[in-house]
C-alpha atoms as a PDB file:
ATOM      1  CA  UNK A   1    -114.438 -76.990  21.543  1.00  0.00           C
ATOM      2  CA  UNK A   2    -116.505 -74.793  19.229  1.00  0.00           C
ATOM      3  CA  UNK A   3    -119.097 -74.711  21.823  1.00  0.00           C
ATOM      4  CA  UNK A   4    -116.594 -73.028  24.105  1.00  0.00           C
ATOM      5  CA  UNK A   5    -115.617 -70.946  21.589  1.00  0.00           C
ATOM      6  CA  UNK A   6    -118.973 -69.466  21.452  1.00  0.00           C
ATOM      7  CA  UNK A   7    -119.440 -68.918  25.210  1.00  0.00           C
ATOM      8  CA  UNK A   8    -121.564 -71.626  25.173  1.00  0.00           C
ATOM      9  CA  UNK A   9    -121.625 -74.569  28.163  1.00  0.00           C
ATOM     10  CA  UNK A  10    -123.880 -77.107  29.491  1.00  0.00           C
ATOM     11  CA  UNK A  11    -126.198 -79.231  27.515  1.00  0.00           C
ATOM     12  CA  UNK A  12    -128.418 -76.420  26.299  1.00  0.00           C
ATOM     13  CA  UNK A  13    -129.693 -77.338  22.655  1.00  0.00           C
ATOM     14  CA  UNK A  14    -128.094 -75.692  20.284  1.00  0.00           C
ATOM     15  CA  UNK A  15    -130.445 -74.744  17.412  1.00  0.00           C
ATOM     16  CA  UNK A  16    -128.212 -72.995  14.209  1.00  0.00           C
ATOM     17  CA  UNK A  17    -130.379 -70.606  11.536  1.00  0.00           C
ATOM     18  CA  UNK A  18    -128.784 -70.128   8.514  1.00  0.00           C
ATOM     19  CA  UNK A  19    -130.540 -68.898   5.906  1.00  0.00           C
ATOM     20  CA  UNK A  20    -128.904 -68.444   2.335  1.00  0.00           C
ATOM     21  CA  UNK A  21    -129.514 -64.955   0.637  1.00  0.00           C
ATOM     22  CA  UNK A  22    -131.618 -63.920  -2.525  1.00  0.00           C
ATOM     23  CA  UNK A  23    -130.054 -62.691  -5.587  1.00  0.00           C
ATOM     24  CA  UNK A  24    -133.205 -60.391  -6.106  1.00  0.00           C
ATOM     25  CA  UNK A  25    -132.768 -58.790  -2.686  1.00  0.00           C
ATOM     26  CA  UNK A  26    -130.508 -55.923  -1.937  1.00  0.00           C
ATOM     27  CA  UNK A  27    -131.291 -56.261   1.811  1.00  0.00           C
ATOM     28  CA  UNK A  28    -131.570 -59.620   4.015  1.00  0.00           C
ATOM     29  CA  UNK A  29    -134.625 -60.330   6.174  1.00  0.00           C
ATOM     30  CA  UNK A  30    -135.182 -63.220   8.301  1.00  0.00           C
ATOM     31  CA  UNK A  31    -137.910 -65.850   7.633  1.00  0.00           C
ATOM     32  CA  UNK A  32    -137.472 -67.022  10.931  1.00  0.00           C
ATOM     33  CA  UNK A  33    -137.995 -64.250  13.790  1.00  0.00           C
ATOM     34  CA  UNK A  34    -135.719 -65.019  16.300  1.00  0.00           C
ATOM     35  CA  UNK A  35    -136.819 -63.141  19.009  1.00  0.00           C
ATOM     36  CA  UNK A  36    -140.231 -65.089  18.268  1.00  0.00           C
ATOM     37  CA  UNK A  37    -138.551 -68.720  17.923  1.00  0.00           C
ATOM     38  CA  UNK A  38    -136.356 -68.016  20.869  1.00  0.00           C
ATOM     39  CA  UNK A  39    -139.607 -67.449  23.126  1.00  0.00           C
ATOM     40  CA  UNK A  40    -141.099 -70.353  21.595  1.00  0.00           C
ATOM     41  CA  UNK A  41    -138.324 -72.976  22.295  1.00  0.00           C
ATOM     42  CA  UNK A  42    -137.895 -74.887  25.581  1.00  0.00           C
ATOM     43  CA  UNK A  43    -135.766 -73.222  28.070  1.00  0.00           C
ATOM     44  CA  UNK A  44    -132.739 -75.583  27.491  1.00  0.00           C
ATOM     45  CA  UNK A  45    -132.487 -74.428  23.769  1.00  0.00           C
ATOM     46  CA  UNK A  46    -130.313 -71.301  22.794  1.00  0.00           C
ATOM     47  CA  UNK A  47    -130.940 -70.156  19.215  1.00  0.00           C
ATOM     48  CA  UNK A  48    -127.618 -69.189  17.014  1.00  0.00           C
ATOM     49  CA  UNK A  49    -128.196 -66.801  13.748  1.00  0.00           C
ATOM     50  CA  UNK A  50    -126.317 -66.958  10.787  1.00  0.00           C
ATOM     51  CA  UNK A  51    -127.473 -63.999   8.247  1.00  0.00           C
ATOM     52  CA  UNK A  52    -125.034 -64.900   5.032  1.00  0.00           C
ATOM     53  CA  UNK A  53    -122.446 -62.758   4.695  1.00  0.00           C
ATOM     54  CA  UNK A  54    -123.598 -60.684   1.962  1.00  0.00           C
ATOM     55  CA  UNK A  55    -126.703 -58.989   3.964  1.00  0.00           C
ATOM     56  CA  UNK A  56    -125.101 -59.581   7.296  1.00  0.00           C
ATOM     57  CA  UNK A  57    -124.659 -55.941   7.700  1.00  0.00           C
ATOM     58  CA  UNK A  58    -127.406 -54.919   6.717  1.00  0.00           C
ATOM     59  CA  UNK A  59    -129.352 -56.874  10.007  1.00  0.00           C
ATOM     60  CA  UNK A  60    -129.904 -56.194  13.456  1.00  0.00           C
ATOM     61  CA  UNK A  61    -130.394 -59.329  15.222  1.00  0.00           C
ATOM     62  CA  UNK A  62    -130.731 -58.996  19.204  1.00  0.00           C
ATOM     63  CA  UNK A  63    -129.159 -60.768  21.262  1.00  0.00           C
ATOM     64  CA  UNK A  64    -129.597 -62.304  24.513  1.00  0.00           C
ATOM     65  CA  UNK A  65    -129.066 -65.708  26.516  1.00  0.00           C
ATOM     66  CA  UNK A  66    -131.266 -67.130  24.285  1.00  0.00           C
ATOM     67  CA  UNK A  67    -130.140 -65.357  20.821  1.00  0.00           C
ATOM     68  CA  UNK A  68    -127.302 -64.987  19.291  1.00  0.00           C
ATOM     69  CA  UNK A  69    -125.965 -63.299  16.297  1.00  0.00           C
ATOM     70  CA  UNK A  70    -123.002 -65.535  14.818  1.00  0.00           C
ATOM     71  CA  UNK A  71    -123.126 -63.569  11.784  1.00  0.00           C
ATOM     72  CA  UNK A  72    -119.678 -63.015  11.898  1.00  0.00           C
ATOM     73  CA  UNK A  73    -117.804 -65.689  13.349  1.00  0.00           C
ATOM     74  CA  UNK A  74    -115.451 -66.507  11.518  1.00  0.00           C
ATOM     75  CA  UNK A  75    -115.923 -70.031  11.191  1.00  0.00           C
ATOM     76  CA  UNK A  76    -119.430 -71.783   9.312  1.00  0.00           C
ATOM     77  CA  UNK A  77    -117.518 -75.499  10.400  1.00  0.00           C
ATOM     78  CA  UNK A  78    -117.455 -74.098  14.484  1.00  0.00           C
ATOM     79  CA  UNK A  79    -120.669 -73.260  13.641  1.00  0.00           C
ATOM     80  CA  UNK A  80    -121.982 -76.574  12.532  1.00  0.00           C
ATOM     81  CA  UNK A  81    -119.878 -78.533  14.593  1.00  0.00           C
ATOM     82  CA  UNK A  82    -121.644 -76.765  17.640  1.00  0.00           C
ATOM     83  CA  UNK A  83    -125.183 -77.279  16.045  1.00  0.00           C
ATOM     84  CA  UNK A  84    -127.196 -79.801  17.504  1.00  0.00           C
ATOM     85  CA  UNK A  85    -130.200 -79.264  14.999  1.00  0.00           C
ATOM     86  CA  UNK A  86    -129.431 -76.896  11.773  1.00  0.00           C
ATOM     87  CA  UNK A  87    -132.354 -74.805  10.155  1.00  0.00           C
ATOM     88  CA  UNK A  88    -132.065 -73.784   7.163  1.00  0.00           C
ATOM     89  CA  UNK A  89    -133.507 -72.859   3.709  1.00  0.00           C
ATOM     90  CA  UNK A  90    -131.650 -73.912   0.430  1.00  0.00           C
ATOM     91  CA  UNK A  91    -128.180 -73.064   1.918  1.00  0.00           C
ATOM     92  CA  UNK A  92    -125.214 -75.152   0.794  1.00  0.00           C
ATOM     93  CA  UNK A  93    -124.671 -75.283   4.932  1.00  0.00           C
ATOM     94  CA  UNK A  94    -127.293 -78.626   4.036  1.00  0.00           C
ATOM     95  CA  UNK A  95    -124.471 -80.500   2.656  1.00  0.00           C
ATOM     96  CA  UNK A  96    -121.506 -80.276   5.016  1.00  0.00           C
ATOM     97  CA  UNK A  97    -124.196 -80.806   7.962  1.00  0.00           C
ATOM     98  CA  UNK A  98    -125.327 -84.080   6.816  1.00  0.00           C
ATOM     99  CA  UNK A  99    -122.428 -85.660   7.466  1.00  0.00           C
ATOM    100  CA  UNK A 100    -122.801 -84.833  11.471  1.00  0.00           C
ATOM    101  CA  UNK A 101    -126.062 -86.855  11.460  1.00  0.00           C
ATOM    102  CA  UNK A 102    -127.807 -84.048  13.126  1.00  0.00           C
ATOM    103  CA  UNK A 103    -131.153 -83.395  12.087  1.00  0.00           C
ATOM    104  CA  UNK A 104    -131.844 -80.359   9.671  1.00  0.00           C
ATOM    105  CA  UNK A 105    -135.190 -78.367   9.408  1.00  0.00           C
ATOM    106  CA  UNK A 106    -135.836 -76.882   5.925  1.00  0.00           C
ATOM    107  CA  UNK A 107    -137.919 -73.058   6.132  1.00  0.00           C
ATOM    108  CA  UNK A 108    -139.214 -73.373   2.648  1.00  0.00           C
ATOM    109  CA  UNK A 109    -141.490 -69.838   2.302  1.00  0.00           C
ATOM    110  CA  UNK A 110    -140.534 -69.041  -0.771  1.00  0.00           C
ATOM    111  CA  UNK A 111    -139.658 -72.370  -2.581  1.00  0.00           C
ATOM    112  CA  UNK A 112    -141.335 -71.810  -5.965  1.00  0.00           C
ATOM    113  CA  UNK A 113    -139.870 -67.876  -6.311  1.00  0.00           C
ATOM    114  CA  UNK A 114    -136.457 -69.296  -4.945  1.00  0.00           C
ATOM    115  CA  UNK A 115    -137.301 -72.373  -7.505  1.00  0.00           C
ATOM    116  CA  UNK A 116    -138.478 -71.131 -10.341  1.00  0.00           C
ATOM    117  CA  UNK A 117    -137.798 -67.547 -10.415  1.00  0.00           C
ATOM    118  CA  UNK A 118    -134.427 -66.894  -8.355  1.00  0.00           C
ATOM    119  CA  UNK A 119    -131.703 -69.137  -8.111  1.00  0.00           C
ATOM    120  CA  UNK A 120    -133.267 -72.646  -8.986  1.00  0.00           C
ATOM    121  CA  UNK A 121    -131.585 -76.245  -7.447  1.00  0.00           C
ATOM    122  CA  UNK A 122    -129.033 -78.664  -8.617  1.00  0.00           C
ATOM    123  CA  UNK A 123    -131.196 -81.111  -7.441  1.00  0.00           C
ATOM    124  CA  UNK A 124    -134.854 -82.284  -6.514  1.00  0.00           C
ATOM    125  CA  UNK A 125    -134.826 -80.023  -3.339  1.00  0.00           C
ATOM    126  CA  UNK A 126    -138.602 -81.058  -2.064  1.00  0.00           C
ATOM    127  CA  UNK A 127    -137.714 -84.905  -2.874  1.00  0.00           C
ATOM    128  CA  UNK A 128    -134.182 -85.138  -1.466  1.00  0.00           C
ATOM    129  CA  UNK A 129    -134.222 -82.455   1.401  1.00  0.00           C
ATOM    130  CA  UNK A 130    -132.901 -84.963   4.539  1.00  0.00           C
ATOM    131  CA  UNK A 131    -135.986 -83.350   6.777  1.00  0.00           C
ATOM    132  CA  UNK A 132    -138.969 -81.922   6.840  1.00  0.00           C
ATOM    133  CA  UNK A 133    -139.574 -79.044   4.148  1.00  0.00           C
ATOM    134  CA  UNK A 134    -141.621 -76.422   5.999  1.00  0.00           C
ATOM    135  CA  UNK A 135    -143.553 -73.026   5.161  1.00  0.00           C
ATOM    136  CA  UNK A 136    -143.881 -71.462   7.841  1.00  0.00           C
ATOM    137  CA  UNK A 137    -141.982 -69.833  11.256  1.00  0.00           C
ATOM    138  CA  UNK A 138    -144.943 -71.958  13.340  1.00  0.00           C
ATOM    139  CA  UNK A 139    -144.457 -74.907  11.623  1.00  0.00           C
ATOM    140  CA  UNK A 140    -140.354 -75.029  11.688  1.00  0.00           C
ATOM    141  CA  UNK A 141    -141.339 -74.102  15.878  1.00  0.00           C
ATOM    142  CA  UNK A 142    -143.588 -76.832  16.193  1.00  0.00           C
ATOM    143  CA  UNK A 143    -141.844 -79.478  14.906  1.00  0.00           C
ATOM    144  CA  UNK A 144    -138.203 -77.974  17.109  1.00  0.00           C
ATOM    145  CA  UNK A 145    -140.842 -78.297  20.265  1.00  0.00           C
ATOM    146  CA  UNK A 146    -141.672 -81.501  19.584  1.00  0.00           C
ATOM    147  CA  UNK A 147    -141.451 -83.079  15.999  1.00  0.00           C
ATOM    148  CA  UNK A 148    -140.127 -86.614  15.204  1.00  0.00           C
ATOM    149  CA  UNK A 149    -137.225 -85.800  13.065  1.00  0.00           C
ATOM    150  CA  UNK A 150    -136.224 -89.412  13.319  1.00  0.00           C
ATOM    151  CA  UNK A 151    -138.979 -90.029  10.775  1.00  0.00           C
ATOM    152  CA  UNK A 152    -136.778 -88.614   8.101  1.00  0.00           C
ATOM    153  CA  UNK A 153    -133.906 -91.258   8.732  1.00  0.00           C
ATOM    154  CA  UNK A 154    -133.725 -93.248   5.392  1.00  0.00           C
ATOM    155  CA  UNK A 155    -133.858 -89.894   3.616  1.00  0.00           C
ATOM    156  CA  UNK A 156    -131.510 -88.317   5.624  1.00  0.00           C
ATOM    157  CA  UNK A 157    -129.253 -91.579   4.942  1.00  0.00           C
ATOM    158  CA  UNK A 158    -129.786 -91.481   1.263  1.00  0.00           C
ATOM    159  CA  UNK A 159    -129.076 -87.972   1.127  1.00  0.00           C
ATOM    160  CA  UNK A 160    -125.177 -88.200   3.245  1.00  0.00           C
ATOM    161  CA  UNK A 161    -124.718 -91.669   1.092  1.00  0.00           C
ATOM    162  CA  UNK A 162    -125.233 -89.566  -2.256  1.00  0.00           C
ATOM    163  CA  UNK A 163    -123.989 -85.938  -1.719  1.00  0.00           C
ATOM    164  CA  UNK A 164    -121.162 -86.428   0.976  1.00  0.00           C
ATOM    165  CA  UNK A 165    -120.104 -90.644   0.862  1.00  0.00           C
ATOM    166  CA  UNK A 166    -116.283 -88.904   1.355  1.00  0.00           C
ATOM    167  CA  UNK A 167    -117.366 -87.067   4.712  1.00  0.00           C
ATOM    168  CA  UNK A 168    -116.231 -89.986   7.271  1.00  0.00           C
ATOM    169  CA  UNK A 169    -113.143 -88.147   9.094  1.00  0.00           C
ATOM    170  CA  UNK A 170    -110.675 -89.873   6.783  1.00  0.00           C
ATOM    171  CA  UNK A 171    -111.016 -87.823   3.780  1.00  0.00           C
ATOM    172  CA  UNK A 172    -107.540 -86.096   4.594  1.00  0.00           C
ATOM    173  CA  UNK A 173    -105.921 -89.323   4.902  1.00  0.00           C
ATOM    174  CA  UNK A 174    -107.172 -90.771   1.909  1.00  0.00           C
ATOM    175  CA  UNK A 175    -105.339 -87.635  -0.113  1.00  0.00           C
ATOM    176  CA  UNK A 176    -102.196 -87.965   1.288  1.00  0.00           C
ATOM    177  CA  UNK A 177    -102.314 -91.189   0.816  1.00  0.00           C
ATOM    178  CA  UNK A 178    -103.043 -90.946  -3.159  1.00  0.00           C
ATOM    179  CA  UNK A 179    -100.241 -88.538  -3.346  1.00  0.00           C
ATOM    180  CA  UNK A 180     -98.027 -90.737  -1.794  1.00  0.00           C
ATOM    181  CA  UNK A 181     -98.389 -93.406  -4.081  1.00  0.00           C
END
């Protein structure tokens, strides 16, 4: 259904990047050039952009068969539930993906400025990440063309089991259920 309501049909991969924004930056720029990654995928894959919010406007990000700019739909779950790999940076977007069991690509560039310097982590990002944490564009393309993202299984495991053990469709359920009683 959220695949539809993108436009989107067929079994074309659908490859989400969503970056989070920088405190320290008044305008957004992409790590990840899509017009670059979007040539580089297989033919199959379409490539979905999600500036945050907050620089959103500030971005031109073409579009084409191949790219689009979901900046602002109106719906990060549609998003995700569409998503059949997410890639990412140190966006929260990490946490309600893992419960899909889809695999997630991490476009670390700037991990010790975003570490140290920006924002920091609530947790050990470069231990706990549930994929592979990457520094550059070529690297995130290489391992989309052809990386074995089932490698990161047990971590991606641990990761749902710790930060999302709720996240099994029955949440709801389980709340009206307290009330109830």
């Amino acid at each position: 259904a959220a695949r539809r309501r993108l436009g989107l049909t067929g079994d074309r991969r659908i490859v989400l990047y969503a970056p989070t924004w920088r405190d320290d930056e008044a305008t957004g720029r992409l790590a990840l050039d899509p017009v670059r990654a979007a040539g580089a995928l297989g033919d199959d894959d379409v490539l979905l952009v999600r500036a945050h919010y907050l620089v959103a406007r500030d971005m031109t990000i073409p579009a084409g068969d191949r790219i689009h700019d979901v900046s602002k739909f109106p719906d990060m779950a549609d998003l995700l539930a569409a998503a059949d790999v997410l890639v990412t940076d140190y966006s929260s977007a990490m946490f309600d993906f893992a419960c899909t069991g889809r695999p997630m690509v991490f476009l670390a560039h700037d991990l010790e400025r975003y570490r140290d310097e920006v924002r920091g982590f609530y947790f050990d990002f470069e231990a706990e990440a549930p994929g592979p944490v990457l520094r550059t564009g070529d690297d995130v393309l290489d391992v989309l063309r052809g990386g074995d993202l089932g490698r990161f299984a047990e971590r991606y495991e641990r990761f749902a089991r710790r930060y999302c053990p709720w996240d099994d469709g029955h949440a709801s359920a389980r709340v009206v259920a307290r009330m109830r009683s």
